[in-house]
PDB file of N, CA and C in Angstrom:
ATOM      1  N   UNK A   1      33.963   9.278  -8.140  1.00  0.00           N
ATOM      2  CA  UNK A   1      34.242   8.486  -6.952  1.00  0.00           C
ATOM      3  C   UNK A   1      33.335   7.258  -6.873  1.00  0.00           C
ATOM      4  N   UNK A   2      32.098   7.242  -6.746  1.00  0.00           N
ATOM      5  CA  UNK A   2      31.076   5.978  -6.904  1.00  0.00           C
ATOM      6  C   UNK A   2      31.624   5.153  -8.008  1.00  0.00           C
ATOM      7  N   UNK A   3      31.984   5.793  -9.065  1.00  0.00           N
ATOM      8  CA  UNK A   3      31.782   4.650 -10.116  1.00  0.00           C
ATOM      9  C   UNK A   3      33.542   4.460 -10.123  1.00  0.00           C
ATOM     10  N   UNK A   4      34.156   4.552  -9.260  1.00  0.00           N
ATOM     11  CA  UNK A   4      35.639   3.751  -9.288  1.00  0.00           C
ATOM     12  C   UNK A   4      35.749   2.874  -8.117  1.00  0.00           C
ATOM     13  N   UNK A   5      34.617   3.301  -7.072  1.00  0.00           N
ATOM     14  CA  UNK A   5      34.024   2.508  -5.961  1.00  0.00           C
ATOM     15  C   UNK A   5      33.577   0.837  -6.440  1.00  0.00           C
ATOM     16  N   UNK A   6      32.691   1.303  -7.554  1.00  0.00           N
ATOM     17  CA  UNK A   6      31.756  -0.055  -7.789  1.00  0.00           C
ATOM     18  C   UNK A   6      32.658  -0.799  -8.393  1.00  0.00           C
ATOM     19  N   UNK A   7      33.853   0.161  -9.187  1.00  0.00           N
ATOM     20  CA  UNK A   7      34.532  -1.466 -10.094  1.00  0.00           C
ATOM     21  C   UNK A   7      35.155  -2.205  -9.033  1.00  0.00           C
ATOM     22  N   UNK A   8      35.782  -1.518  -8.002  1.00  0.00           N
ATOM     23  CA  UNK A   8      36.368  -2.151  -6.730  1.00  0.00           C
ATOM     24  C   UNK A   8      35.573  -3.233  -6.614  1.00  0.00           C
ATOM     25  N   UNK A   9      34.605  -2.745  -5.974  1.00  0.00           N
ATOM     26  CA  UNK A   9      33.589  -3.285  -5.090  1.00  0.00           C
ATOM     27  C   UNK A   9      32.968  -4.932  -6.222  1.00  0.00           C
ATOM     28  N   UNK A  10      33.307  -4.476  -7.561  1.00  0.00           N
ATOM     29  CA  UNK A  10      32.481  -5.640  -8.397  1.00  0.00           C
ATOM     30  C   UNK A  10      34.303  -6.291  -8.973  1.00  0.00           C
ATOM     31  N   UNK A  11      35.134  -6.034  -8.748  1.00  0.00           N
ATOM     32  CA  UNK A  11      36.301  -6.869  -8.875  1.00  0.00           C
ATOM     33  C   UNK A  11      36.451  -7.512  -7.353  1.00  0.00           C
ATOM     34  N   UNK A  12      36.515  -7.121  -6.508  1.00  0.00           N
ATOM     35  CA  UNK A  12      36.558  -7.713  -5.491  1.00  0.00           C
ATOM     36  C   UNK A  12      35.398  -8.981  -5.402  1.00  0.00           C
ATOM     37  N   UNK A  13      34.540  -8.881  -6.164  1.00  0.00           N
ATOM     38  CA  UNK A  13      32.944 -10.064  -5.735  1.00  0.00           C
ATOM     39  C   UNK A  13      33.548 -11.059  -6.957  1.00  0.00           C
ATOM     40  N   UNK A  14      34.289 -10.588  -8.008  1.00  0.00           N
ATOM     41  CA  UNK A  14      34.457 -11.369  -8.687  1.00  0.00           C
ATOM     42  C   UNK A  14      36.070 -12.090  -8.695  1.00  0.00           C
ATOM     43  N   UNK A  15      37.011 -11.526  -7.928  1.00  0.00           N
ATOM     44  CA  UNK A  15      37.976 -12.033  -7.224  1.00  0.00           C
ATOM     45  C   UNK A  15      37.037 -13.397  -5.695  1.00  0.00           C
ATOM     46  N   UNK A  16      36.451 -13.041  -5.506  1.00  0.00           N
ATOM     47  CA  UNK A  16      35.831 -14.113  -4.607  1.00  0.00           C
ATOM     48  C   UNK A  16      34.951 -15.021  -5.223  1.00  0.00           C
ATOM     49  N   UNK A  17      34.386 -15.022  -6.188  1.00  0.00           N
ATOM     50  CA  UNK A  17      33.672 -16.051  -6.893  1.00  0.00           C
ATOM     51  C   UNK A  17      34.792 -16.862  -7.570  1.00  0.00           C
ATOM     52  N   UNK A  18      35.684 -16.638  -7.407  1.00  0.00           N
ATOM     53  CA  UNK A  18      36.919 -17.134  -8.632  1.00  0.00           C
ATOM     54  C   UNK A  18      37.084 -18.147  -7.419  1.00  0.00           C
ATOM     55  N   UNK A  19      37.704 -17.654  -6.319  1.00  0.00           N
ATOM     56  CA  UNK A  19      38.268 -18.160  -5.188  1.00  0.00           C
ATOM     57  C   UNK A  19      37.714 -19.657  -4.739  1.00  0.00           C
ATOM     58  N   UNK A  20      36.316 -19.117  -4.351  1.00  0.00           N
ATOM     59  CA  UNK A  20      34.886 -19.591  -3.826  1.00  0.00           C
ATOM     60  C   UNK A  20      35.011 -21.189  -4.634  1.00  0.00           C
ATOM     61  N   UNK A  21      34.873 -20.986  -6.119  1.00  0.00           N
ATOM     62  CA  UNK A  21      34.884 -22.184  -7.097  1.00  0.00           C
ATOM     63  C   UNK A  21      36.067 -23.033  -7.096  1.00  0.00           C
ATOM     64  N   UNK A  22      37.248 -22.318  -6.644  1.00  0.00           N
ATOM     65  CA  UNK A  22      38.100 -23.149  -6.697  1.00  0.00           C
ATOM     66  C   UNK A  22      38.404 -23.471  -5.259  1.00  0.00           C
ATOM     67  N   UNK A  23      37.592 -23.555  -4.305  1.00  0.00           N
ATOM     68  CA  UNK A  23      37.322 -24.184  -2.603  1.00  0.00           C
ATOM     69  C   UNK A  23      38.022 -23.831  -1.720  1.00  0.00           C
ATOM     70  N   UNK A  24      38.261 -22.200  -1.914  1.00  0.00           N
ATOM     71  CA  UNK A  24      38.376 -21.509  -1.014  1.00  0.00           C
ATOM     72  C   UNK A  24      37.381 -21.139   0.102  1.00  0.00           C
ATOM     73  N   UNK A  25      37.341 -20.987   1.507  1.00  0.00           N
ATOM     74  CA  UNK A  25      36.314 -19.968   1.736  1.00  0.00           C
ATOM     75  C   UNK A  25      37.101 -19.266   2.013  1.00  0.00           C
ATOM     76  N   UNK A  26      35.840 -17.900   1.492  1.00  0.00           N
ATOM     77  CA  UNK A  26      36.115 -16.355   1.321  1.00  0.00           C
ATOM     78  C   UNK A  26      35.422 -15.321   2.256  1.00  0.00           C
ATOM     79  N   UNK A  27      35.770 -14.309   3.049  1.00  0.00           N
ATOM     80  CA  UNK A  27      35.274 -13.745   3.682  1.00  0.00           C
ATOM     81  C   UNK A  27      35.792 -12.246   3.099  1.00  0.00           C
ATOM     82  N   UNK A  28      34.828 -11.483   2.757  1.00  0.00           N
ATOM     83  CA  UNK A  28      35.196 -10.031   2.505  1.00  0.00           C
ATOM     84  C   UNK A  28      35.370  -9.262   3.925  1.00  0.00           C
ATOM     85  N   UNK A  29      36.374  -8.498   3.918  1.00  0.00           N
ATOM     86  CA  UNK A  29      36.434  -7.717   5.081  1.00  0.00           C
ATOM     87  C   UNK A  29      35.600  -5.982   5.088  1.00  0.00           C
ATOM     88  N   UNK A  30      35.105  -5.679   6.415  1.00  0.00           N
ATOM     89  CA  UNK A  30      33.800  -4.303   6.243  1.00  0.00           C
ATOM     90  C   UNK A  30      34.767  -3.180   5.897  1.00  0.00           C
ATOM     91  N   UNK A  31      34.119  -2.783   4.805  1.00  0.00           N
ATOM     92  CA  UNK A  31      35.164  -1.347   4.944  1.00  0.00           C
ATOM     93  C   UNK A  31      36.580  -1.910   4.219  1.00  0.00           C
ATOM     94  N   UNK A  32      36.797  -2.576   3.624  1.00  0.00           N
ATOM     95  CA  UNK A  32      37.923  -3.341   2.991  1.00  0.00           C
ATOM     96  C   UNK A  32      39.458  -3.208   4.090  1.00  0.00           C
ATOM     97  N   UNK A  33      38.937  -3.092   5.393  1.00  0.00           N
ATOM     98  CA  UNK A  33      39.895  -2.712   6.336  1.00  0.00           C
ATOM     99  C   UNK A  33      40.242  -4.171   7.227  1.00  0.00           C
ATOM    100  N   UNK A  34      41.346  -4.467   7.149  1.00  0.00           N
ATOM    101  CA  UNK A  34      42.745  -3.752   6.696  1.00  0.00           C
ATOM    102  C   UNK A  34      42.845  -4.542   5.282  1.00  0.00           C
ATOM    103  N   UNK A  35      41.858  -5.638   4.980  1.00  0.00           N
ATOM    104  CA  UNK A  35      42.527  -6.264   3.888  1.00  0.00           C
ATOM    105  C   UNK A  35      40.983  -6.195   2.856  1.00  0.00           C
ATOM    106  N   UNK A  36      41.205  -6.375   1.730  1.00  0.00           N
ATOM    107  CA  UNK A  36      39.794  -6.620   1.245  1.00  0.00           C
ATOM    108  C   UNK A  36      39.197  -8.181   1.556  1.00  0.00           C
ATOM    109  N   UNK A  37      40.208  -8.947   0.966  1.00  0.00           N
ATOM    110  CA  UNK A  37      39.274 -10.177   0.909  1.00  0.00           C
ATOM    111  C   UNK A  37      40.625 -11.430   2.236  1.00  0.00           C
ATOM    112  N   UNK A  38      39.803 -12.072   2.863  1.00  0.00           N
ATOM    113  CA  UNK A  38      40.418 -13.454   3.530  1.00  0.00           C
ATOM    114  C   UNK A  38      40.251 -14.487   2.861  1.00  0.00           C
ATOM    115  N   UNK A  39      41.199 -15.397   2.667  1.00  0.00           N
ATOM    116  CA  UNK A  39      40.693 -16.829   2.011  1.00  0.00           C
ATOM    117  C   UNK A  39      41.471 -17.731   2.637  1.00  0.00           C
ATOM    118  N   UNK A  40      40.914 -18.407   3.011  1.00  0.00           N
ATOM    119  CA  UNK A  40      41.624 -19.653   3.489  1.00  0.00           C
ATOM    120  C   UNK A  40      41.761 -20.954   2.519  1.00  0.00           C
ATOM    121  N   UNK A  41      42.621 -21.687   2.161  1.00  0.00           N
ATOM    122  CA  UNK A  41      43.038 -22.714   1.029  1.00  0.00           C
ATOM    123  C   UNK A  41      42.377 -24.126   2.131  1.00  0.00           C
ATOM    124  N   UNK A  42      42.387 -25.326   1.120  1.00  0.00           N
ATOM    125  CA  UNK A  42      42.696 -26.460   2.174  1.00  0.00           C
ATOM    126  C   UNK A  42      43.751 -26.755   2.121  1.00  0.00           C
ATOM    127  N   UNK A  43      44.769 -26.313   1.710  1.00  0.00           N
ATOM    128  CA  UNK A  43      46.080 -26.864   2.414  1.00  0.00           C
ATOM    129  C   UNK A  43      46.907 -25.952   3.503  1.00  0.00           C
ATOM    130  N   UNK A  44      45.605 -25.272   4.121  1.00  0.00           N
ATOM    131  CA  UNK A  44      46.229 -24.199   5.536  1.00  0.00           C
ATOM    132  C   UNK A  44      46.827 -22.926   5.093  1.00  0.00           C
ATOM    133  N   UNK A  45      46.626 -22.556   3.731  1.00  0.00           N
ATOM    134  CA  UNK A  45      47.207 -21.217   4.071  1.00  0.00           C
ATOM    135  C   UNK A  45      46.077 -19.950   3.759  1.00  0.00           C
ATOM    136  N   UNK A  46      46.303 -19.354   4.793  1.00  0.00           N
ATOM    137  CA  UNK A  46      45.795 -17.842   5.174  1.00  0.00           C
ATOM    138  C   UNK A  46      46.058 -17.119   4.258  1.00  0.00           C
ATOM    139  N   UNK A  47      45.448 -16.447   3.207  1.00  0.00           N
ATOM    140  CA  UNK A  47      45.574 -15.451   1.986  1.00  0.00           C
ATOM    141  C   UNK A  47      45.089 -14.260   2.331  1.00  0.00           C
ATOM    142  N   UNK A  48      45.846 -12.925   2.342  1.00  0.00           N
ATOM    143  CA  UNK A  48      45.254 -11.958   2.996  1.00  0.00           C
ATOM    144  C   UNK A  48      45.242 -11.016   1.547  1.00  0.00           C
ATOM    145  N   UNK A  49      44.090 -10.498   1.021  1.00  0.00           N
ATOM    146  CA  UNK A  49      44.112 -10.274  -0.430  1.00  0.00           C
ATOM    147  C   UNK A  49      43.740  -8.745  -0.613  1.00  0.00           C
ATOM    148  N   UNK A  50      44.546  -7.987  -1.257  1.00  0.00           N
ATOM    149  CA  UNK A  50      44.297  -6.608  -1.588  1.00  0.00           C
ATOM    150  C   UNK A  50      43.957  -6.632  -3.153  1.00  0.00           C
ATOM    151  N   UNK A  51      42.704  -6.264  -3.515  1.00  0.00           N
ATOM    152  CA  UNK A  51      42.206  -6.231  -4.652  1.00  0.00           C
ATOM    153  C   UNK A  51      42.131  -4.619  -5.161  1.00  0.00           C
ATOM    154  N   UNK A  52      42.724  -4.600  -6.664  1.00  0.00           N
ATOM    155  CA  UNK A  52      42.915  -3.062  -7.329  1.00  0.00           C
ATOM    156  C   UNK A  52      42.709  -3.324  -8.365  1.00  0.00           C
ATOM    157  N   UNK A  53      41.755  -2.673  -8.393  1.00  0.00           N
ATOM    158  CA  UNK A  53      41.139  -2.949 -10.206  1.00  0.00           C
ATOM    159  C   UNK A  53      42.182  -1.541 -10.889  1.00  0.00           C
ATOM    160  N   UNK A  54      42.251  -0.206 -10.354  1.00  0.00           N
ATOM    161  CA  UNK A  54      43.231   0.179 -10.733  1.00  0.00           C
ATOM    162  C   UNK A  54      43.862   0.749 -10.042  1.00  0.00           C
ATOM    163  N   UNK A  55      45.034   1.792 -10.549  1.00  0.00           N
ATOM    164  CA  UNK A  55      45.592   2.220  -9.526  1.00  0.00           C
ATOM    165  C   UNK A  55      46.782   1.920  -8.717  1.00  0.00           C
ATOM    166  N   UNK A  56      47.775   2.316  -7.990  1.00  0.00           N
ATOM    167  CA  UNK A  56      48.512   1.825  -6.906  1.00  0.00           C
ATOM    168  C   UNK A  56      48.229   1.222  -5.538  1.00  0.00           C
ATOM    169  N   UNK A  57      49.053   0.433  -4.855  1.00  0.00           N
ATOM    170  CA  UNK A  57      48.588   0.925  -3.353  1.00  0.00           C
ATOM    171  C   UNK A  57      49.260   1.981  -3.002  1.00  0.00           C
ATOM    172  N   UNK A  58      48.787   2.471  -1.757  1.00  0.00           N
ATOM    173  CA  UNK A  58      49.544   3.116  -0.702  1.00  0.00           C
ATOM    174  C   UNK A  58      50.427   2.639  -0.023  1.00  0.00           C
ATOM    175  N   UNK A  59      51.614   3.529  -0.180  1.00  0.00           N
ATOM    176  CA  UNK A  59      52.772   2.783   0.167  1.00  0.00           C
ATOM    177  C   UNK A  59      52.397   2.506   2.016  1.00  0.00           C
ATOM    178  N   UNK A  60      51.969   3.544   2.470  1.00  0.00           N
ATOM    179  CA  UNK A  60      51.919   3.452   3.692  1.00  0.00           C
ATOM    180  C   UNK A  60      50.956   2.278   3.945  1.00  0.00           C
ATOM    181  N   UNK A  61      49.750   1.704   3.480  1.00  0.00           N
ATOM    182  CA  UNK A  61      49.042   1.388   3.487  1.00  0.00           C
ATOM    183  C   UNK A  61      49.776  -0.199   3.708  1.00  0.00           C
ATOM    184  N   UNK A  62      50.540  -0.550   2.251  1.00  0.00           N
ATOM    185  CA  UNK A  62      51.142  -1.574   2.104  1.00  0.00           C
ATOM    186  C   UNK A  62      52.203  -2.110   3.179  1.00  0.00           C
ATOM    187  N   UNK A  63      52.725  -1.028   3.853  1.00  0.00           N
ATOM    188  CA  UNK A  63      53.493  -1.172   4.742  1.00  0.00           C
ATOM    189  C   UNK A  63      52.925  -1.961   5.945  1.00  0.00           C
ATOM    190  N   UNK A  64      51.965  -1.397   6.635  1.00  0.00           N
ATOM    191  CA  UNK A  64      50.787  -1.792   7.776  1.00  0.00           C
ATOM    192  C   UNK A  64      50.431  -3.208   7.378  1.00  0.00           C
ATOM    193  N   UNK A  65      49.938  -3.341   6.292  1.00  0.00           N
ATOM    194  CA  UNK A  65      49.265  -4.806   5.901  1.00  0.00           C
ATOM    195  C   UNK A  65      50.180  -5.647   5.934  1.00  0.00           C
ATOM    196  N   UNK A  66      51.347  -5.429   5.471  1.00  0.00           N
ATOM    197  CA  UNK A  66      52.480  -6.246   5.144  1.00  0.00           C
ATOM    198  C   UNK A  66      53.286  -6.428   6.699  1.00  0.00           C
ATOM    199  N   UNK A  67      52.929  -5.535   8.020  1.00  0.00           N
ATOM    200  CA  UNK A  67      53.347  -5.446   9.276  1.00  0.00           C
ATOM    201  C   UNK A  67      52.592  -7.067   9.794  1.00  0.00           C
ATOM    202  N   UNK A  68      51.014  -6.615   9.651  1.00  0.00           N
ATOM    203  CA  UNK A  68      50.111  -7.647   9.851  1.00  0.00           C
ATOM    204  C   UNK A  68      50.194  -8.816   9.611  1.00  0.00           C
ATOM    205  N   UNK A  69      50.600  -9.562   8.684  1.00  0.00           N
ATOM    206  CA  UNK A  69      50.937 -10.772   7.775  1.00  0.00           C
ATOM    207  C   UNK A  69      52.089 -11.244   7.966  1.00  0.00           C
ATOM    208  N   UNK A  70      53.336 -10.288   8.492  1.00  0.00           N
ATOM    209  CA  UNK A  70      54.204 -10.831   9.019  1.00  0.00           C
ATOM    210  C   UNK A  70      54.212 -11.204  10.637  1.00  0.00           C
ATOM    211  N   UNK A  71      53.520 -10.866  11.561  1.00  0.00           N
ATOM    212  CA  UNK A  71      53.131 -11.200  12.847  1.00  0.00           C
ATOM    213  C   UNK A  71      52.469 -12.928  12.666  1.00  0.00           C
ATOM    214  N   UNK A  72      51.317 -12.745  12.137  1.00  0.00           N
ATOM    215  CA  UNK A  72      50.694 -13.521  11.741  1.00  0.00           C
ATOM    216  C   UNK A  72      51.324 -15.153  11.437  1.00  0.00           C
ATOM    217  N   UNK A  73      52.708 -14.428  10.084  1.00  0.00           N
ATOM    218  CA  UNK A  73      53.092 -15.826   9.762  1.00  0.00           C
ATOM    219  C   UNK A  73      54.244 -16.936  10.644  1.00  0.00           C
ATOM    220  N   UNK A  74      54.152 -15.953  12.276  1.00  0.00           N
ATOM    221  CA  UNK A  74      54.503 -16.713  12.957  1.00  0.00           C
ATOM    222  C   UNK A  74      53.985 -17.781  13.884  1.00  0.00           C
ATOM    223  N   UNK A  75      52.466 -17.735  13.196  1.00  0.00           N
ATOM    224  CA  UNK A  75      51.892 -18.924  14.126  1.00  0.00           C
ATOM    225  C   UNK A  75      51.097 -19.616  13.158  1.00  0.00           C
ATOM    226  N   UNK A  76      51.317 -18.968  11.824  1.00  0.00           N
ATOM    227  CA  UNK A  76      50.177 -19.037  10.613  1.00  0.00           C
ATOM    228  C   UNK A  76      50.940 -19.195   9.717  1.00  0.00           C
ATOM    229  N   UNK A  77      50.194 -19.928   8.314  1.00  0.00           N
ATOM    230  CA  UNK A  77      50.747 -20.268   6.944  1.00  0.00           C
ATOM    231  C   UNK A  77      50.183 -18.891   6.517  1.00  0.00           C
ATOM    232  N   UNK A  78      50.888 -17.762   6.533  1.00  0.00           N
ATOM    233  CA  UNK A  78      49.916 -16.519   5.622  1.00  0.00           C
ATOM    234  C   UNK A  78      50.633 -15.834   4.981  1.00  0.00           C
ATOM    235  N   UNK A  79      49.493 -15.704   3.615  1.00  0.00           N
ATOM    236  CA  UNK A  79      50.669 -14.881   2.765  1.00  0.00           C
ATOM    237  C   UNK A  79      49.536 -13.883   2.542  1.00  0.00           C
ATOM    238  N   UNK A  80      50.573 -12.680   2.059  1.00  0.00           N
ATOM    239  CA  UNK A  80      50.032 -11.376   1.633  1.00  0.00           C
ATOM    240  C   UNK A  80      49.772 -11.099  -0.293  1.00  0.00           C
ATOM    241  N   UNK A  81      49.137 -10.856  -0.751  1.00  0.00           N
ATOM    242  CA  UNK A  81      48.192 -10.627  -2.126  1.00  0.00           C
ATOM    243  C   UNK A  81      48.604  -9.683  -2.117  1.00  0.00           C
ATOM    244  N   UNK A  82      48.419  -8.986  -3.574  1.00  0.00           N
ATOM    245  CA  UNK A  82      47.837  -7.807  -4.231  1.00  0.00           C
ATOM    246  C   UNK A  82      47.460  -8.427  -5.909  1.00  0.00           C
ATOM    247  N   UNK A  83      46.054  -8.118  -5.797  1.00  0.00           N
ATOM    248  CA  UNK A  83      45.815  -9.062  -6.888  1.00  0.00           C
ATOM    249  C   UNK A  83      44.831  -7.725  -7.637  1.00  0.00           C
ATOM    250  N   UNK A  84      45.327  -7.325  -9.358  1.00  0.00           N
ATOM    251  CA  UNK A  84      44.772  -7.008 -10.305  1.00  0.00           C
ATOM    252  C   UNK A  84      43.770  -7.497 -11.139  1.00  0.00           C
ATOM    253  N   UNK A  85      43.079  -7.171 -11.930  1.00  0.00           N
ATOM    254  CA  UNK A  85      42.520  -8.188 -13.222  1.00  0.00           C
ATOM    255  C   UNK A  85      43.717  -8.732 -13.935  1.00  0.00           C
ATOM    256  N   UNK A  86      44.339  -8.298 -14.200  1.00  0.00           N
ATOM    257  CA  UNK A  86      45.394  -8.763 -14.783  1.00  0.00           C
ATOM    258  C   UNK A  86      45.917 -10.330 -14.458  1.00  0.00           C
ATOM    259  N   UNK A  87      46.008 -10.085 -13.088  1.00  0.00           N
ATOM    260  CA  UNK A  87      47.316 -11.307 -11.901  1.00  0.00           C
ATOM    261  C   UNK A  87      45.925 -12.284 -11.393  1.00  0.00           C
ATOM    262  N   UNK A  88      44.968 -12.048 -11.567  1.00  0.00           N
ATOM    263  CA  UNK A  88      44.017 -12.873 -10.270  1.00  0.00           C
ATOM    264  C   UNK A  88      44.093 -14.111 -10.348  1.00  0.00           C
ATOM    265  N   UNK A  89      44.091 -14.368 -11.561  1.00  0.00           N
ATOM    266  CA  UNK A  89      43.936 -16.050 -11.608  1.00  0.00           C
ATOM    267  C   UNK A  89      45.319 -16.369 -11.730  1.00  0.00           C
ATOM    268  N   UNK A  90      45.849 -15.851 -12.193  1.00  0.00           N
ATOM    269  CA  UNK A  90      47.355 -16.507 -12.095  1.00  0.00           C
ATOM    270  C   UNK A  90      47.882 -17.223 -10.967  1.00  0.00           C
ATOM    271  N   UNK A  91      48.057 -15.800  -9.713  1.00  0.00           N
ATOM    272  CA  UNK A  91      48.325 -16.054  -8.724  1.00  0.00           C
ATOM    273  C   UNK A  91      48.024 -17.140  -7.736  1.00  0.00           C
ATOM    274  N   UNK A  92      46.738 -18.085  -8.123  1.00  0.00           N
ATOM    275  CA  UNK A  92      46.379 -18.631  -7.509  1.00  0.00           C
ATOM    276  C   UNK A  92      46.408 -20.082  -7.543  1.00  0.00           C
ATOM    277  N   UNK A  93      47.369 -20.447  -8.773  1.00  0.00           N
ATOM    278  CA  UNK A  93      47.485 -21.764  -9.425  1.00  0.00           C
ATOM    279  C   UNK A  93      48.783 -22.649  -9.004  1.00  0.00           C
TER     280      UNK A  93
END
């Protein structure tokens, strides 16, 4: 459990250093609840980011977040993430 914790915990710091450099600001959320990471772009959009180094989400989980983000993108530019090692940088280009 710890050591599937830390890759989280060290993909997520390195999903935000990625971000960070390319002039995002980044705010990690406590407890990765409800989202792990916030980023805001300068061209206004709200990135609400679920980071998985492995693994699935929870469907239920995905459901709730994806509830959130759609409320949201009625007053907000926001989109919803799920970003791997795989997808991270991709996604963001």
């Amino acid at each position: 459990m710890v050591r599937s914790y830390r890759k989280g915990y060290y993909f997520e710091n390195r999903v935000r250093r990625f971000l960070e450099e390319k002039g995002y600001i980044v705010f990690r959320c406590s407890r990765s609840k409800p989202f792990d990471l916030i980023a805001f772009s300068n061209d206004g959009v709200i990135y609400f980011i679920e980071c998985k180094y492995t693994g699935r989400i929870n469907k239920i989980q995905r459901y709730f977040q994806e509830k959130i983000v759609d409320e949201l993108k009625k007053n907000f530019n926001a989109k919803y993430v799920v970003v791997s090692p795989k997808n991270y940088k991709k996604i963001f280009f």
